[in-house]
Protein backbone atom coordinates (compact mmCIF):
# COMPACT_ATOMS: atom_id res chain seq x y z
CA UNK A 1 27.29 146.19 51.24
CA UNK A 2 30.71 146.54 50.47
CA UNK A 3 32.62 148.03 47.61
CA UNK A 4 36.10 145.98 47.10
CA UNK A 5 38.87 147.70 44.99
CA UNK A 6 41.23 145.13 43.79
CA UNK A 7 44.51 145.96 46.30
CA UNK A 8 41.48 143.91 48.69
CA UNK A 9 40.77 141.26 46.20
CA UNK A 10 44.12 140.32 45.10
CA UNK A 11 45.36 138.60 48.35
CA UNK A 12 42.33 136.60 48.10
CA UNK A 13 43.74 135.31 45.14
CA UNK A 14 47.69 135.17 45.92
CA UNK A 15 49.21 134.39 49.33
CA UNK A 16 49.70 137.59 50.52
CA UNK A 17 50.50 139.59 54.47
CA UNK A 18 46.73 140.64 53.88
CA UNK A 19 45.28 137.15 52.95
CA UNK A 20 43.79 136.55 56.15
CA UNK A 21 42.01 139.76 56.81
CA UNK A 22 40.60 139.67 52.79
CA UNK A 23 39.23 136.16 54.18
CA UNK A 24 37.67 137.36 57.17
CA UNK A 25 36.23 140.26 55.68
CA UNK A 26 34.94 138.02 52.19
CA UNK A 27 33.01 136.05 54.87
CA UNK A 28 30.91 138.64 56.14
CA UNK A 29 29.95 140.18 53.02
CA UNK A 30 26.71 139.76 51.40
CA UNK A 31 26.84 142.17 48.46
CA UNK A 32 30.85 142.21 47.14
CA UNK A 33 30.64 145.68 44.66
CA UNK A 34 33.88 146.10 42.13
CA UNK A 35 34.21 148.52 39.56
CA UNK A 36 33.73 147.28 35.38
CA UNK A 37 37.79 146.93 35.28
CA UNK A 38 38.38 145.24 38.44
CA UNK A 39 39.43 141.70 36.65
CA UNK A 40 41.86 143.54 34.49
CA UNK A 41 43.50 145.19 37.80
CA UNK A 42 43.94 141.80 39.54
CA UNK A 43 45.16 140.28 36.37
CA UNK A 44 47.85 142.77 36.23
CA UNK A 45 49.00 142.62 39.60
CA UNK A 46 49.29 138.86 39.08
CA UNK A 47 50.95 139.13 36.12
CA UNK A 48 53.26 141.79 37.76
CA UNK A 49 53.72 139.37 40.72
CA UNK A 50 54.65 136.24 38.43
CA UNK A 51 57.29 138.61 36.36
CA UNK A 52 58.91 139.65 40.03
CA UNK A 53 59.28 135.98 40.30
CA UNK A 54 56.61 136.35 43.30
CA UNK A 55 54.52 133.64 41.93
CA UNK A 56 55.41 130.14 40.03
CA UNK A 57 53.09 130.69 36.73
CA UNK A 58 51.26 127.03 38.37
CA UNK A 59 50.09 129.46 41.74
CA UNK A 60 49.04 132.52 38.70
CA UNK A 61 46.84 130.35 36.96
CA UNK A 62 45.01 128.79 40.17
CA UNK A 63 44.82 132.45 40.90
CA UNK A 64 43.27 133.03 38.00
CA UNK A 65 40.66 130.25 38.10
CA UNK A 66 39.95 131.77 41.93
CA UNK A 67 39.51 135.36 40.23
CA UNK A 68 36.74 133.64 37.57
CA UNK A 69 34.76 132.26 40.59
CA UNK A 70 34.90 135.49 42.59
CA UNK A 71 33.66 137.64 39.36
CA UNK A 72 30.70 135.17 38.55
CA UNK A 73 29.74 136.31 42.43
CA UNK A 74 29.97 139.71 42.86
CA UNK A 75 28.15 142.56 41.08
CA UNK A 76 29.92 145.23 38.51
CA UNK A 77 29.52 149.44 38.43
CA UNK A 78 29.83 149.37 34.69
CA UNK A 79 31.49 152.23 32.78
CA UNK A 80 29.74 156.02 33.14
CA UNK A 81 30.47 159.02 32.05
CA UNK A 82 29.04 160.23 35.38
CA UNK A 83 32.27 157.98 36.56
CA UNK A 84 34.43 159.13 34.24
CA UNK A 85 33.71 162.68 35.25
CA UNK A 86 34.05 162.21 38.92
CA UNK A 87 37.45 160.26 38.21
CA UNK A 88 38.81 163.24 36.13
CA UNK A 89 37.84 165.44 39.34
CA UNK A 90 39.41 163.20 41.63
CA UNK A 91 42.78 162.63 39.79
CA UNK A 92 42.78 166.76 40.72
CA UNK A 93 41.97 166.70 44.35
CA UNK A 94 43.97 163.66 45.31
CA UNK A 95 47.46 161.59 44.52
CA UNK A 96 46.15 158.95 42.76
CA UNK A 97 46.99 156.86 39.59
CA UNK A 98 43.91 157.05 36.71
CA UNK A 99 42.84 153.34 37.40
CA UNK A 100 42.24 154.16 41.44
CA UNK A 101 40.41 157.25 40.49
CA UNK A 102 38.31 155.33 38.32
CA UNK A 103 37.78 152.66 40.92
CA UNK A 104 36.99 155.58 43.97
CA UNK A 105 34.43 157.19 41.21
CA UNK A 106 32.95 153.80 40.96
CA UNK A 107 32.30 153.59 44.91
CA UNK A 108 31.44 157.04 44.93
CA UNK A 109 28.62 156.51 41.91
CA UNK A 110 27.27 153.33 43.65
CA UNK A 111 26.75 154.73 47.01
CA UNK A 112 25.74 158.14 46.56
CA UNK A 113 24.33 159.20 49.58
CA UNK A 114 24.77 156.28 51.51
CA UNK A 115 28.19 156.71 51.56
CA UNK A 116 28.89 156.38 55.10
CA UNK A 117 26.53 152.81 55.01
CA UNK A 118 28.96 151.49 52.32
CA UNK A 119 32.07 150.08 53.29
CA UNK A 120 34.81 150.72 50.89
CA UNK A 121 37.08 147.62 51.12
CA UNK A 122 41.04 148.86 50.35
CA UNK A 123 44.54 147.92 51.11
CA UNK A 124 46.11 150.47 49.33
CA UNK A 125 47.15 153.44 51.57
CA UNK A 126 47.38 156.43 48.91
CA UNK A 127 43.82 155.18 47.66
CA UNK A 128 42.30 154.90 51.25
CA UNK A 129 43.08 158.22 52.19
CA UNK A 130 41.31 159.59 49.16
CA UNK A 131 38.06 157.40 50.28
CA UNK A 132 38.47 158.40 53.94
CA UNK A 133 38.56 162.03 52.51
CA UNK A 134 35.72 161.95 50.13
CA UNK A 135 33.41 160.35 52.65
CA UNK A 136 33.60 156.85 52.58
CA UNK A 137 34.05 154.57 55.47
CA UNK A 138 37.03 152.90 54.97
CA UNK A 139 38.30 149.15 55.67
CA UNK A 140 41.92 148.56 55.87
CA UNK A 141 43.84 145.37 57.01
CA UNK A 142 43.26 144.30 60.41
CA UNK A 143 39.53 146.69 60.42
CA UNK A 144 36.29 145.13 60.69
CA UNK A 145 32.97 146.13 59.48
């Protein structure tokens, strides 16, 4: 089980230096865990990636279609308070923008105490260090697990 925060899930969507490892990593998982706001996250960093000129708006909306397939697949951690506690806690503790807390709360709710049996899935460094820290086994480009 795996729990994928969206700096993992976008380069399966986009072509990105990461694309390949996502792949690799997509293949071997059996149970793909995202937080409630996950589509929202990927649709902004597409978005952001079309405005930066990144992306023709053709390659955004075949992204878009591959985010659709990939959300009918996987399984949600739907909104908590419990979550939004745990976020508010970890915005204190670590450098981290309200959206990443809320995704690291999400992993953190899901796997309680089999937190170092769950694979966190992130390409973000600021947001992996804050796993690493609160116990999570971390998966970075070029990792397995």
């Amino acid at each position: 089980m795996r729990f994928w925060d969206s700096s993992a899930l976008v380069p399966l969507l986009a072509p990105q230096s990461s694309t390949q490892a996502a792949e690799a990593l997509l293949r071997t998982d059996h149970l793909m865990l995202v937080w409630w706001g996950t589509s929202v996250e990927c649709t902004s960093a597409l978005a952001r990636l079309e405005r930066e000129r990144a992306l023709a708006p053709s390659d955004v909306a075949m992204a878009q279609v591959r985010l659709r397939a990939l959300a009918e697949t996987w399984h949600e951690v739907l909104p908590h308070v419990r979550i939004r506690a745990t976020a508010e806690r970890l915005l204190r503790v670590h450098p981290l923008r309200a959206a990443d807390a809320l995704q690291l709360a999400a992993a953190l709710e899901v796997t309680g105490p089999l937190r170092g049996l769950t694979a966190f899935v992130c390409f973000d460094q600021r947001l992996a260090e804050a796993a690493a820290r609160e116990g999570l086994v971390v998966i970075e480009p070029g990792t397995s697990g």
